[in-house]
Protein backbone atom coordinates (compact mmCIF):
# COMPACT_ATOMS: atom_id res chain seq x y z
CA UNK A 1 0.00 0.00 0.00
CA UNK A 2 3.35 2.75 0.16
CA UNK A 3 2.48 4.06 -3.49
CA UNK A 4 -1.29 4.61 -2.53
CA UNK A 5 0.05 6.66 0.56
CA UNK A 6 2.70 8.56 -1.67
CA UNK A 7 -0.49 9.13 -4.10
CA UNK A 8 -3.01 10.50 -1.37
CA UNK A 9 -0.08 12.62 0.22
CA UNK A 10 0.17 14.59 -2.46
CA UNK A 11 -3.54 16.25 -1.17
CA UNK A 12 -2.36 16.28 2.43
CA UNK A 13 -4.05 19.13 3.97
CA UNK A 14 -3.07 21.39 7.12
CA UNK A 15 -1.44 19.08 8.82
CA UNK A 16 1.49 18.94 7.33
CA UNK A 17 2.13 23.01 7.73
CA UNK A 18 4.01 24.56 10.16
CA UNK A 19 4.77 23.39 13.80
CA UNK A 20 1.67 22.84 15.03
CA UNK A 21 1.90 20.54 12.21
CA UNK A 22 4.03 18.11 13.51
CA UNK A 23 1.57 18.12 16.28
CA UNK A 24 -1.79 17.54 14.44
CA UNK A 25 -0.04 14.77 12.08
CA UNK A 26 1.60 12.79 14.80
CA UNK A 27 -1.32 12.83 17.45
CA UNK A 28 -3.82 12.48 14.76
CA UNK A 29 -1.72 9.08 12.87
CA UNK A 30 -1.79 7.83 16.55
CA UNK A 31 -5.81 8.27 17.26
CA UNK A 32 -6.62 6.38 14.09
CA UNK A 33 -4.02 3.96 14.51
CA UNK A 34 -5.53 2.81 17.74
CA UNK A 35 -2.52 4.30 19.81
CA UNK A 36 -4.89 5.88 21.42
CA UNK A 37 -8.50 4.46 22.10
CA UNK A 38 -11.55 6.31 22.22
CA UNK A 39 -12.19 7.35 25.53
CA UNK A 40 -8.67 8.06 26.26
CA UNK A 41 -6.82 10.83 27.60
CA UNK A 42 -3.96 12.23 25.48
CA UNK A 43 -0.67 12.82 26.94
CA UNK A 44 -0.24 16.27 29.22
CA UNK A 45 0.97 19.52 27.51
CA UNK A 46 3.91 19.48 28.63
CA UNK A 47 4.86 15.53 27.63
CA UNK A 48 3.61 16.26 24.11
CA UNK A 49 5.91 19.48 23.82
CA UNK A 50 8.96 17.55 24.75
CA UNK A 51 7.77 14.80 22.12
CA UNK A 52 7.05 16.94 19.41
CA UNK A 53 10.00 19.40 19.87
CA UNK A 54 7.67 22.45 19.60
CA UNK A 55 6.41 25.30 21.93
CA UNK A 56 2.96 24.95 24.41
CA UNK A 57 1.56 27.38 22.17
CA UNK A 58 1.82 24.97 19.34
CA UNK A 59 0.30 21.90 20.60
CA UNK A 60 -2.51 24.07 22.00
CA UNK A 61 -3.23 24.86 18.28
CA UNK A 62 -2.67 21.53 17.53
CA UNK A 63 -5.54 20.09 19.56
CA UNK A 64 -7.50 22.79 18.78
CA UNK A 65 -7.36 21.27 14.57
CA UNK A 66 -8.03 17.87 16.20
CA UNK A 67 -11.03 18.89 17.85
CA UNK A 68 -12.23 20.54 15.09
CA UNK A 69 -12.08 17.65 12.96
CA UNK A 70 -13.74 15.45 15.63
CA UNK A 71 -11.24 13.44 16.56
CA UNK A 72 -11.15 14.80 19.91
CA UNK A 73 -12.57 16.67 23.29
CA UNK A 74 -10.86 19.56 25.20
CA UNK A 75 -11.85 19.89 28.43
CA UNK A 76 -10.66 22.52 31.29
CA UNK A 77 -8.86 20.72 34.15
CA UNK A 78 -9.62 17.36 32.74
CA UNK A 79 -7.32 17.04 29.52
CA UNK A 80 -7.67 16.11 26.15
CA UNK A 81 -9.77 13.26 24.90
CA UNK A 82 -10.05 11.21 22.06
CA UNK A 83 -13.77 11.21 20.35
CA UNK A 84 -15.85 8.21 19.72
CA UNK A 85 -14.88 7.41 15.90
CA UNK A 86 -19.00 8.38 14.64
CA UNK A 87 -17.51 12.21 15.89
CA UNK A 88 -14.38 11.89 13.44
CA UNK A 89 -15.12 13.62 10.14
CA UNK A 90 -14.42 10.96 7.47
CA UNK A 91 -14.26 13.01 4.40
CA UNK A 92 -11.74 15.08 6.04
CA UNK A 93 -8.42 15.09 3.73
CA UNK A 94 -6.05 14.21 6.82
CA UNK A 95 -8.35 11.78 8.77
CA UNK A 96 -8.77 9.90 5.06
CA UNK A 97 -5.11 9.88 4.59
CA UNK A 98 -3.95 8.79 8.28
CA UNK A 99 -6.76 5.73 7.48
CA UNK A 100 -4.21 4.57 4.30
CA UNK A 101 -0.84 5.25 6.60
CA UNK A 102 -1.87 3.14 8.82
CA UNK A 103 -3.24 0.22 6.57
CA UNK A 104 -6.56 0.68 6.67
CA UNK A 105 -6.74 1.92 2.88
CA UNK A 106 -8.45 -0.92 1.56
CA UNK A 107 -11.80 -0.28 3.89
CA UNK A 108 -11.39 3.06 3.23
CA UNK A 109 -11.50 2.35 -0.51
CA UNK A 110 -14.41 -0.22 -0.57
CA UNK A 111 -16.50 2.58 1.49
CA UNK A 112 -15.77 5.21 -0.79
CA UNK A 113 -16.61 3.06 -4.28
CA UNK A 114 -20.11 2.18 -1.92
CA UNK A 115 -20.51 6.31 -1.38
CA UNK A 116 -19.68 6.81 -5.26
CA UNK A 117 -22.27 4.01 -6.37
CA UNK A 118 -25.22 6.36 -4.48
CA UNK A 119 -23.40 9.84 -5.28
CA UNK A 120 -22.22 9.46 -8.64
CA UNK A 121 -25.17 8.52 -10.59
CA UNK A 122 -27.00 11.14 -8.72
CA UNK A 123 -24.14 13.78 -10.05
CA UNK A 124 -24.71 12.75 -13.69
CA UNK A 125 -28.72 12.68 -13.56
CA UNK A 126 -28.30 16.46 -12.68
CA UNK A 127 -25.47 17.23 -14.52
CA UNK A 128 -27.87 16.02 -17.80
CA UNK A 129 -30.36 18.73 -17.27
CA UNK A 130 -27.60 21.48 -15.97
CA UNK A 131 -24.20 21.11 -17.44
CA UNK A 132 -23.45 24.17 -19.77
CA UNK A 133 -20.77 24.30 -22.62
CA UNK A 134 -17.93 24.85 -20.42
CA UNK A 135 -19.09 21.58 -18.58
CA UNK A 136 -19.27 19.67 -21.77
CA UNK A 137 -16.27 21.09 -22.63
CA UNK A 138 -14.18 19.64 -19.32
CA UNK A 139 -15.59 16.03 -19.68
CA UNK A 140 -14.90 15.84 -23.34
CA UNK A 141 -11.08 17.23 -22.93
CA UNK A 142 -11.09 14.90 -19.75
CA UNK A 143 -11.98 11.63 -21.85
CA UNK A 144 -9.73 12.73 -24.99
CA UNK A 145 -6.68 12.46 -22.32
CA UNK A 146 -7.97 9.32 -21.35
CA UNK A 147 -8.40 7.93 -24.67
CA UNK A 148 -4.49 9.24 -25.21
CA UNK A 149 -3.14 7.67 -21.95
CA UNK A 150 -4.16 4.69 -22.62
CA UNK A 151 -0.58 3.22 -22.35
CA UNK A 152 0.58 5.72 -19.60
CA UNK A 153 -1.38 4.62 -16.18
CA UNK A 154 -0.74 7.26 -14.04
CA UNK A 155 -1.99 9.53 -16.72
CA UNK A 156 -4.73 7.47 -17.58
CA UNK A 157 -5.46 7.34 -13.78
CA UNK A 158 -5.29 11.68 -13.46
CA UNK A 159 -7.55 12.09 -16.79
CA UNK A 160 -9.99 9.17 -15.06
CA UNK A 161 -10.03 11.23 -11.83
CA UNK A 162 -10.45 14.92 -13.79
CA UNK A 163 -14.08 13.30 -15.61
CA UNK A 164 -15.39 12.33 -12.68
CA UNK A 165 -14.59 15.86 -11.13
CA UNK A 166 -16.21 17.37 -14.54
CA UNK A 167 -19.36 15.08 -13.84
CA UNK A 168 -19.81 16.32 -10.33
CA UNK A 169 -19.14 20.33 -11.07
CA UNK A 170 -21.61 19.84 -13.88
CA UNK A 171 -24.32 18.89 -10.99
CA UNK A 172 -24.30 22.17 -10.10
CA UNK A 173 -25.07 21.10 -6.64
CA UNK A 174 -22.64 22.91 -4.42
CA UNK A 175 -22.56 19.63 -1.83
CA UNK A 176 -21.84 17.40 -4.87
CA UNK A 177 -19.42 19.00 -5.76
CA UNK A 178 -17.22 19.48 -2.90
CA UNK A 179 -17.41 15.88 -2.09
CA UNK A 180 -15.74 15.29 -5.17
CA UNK A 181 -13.08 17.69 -4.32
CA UNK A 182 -12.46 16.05 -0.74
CA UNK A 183 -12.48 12.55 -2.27
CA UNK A 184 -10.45 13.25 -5.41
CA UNK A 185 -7.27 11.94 -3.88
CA UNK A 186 -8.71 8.66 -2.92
CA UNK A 187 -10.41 8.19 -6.35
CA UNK A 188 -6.93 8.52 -8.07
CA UNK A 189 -5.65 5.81 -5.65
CA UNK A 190 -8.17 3.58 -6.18
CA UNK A 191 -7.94 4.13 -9.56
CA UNK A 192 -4.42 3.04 -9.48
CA UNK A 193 -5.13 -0.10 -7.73
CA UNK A 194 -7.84 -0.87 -10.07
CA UNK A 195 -6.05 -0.47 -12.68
CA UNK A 196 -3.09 -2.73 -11.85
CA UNK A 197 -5.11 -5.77 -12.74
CA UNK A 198 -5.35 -4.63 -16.12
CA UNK A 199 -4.02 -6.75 -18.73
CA UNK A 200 -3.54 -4.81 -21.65
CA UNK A 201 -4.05 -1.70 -23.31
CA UNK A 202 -7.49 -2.53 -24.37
CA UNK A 203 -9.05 -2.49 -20.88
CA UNK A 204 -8.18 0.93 -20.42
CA UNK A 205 -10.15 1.41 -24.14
CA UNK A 206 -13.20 -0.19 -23.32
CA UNK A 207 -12.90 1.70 -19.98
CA UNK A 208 -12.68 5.07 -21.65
CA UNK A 209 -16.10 3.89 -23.88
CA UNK A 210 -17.94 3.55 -20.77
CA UNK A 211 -16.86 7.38 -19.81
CA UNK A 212 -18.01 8.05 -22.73
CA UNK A 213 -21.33 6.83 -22.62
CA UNK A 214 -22.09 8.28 -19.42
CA UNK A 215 -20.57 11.91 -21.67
CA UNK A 216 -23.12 10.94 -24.63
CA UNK A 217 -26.23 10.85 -22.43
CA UNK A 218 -25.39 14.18 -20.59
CA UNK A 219 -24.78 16.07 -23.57
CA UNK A 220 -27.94 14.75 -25.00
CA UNK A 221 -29.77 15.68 -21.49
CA UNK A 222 -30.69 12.17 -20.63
CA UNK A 223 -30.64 11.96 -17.01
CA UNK A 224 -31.58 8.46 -16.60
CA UNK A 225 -29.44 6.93 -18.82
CA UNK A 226 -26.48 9.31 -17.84
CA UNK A 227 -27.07 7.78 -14.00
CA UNK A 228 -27.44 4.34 -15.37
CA UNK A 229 -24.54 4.42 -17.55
CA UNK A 230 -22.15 6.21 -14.39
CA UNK A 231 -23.48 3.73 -12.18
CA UNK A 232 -22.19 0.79 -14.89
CA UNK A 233 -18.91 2.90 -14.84
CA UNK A 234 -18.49 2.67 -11.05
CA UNK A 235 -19.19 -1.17 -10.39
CA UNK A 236 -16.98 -1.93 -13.54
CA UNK A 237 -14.42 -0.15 -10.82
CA UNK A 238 -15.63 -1.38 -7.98
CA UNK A 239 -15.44 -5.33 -9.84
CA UNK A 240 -12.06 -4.28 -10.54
CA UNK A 241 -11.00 -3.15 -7.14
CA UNK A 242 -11.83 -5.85 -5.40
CA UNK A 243 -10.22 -8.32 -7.63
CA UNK A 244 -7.06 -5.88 -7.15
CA UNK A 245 -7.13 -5.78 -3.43
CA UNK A 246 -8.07 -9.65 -3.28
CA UNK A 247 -4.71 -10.26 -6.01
CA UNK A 248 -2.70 -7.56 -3.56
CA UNK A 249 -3.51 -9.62 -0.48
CA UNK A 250 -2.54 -13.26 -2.23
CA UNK A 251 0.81 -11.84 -3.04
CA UNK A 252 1.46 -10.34 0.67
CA UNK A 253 0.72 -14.13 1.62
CA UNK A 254 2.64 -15.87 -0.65
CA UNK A 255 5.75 -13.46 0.23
């Protein structure tokens, strides 16, 4: 799983600025991790400024990111402590990537293709009765790059992940939209994983058709056969995933 962590680090979000930084990556790694268990109290101030190498001021600041992203509870003369996991936000860029550091990327990835199979669809219904030129425009440069990086994966993989984002701007649907923003680094992951079971050039060309028909019936403003045909695009992925992950975990055995 290292290249799917150096893949989803490349969207690594506030924790990774600054020194409070060091504090809000660390702490947080260790909450989802299990380090610490919900329920628990985090080490004192003053033990996490000596572990950190960084002022009071900074780990204040520190918890004060981790609280807001639920992952924990600040409480006058009591301490710091760690939230029940339904009070960590999920589609937060960090919390998803400390998931994948820590090996739980493949659940991670099998929730998110679940999320996609409701969201997706949905996305492409609307973006068939709102998507304007410029929208159009996006998807069909997005699926020319796939059709040309069909021998290059990692391109192939960014021009897979741009369509999608096209799709979900073209909703028009402000809530839509940013979900496909937060989840954009995972889909390029799990792109990559899919992909690796792929055993030839063709795949990638009959994948790129299947893009395309899900282009053809929002330019034609056919909302229910743009959400059937996305939703055929997304279990083709998800079929393709979980063969991956299943082929992944054969060779980790057999090493």
């Amino acid at each position: 799983m290292a290249e799917i962590v150096a893949e989803v680090d490349r969207g690594a979000g506030y924790s990774m600025r600054g020194l409070q930084g060091r504090v809000i990556d660390g702490v947080g790694r260790q909450i989802i991790g299990g380090q610490y268990a919900p329920g628990d109290l985090l080490p004192k101030e003053a033990e996490l400024t000596e572990q950190f190498g960084v002022s009071r001021t900074s780990v204040r600041e520190g918890m004060r990111v981790l609280a807001a992203k639920g992952l924990v509870d600040i409480r006058q003369k009591i301490g710091t402590r760690v939230r029940q996991p339904e009070n960590w936000n999920v589609f937060d860029s960090d919390i998803l990537r400390w998931h994948t550091e820590v090996g739980h990327g493949d659940e991670i990835m099998r929730n998110l293709v679940e999320v996609r199979q409701i969201m997706e669809p949905a996305a492409a219904r609307l973006a068939a009765g709102r998507a304007s030129m410029d929208d159009l425009r996006r998807m069909d440069d997005a699926l020319a790059a796939m059709v040309a990086n069909a021998t290059d994966r990692e391109g192939y993989a960014h021009a897979d992940v741009e369509f999608h984002l096209a799709v979900y701007a073209a909703s028009h649907n402000v809530l839509l939209r940013q979900f496909g923003s937060v989840v954009a680094d995972f889909m390029y992951a799990s792109f990559t994983v899919q992909q690796a079971t792929a055993a030839d050039d063709e795949v990638f060309q009959e994948d790129a058709e299947t893009h395309a028909a899900v282009f053809r019936a929002i330019n034609g403003g056919n909302g229910e056969r743009a959400a059937e045909a996305m939703l055929h695009v997304v279990l083709d992925g998800k079929n393709a995933l979980i063969k991956a992950l299943s082929e992944q975990r054969d060779g980790a055995g057999a090493a």
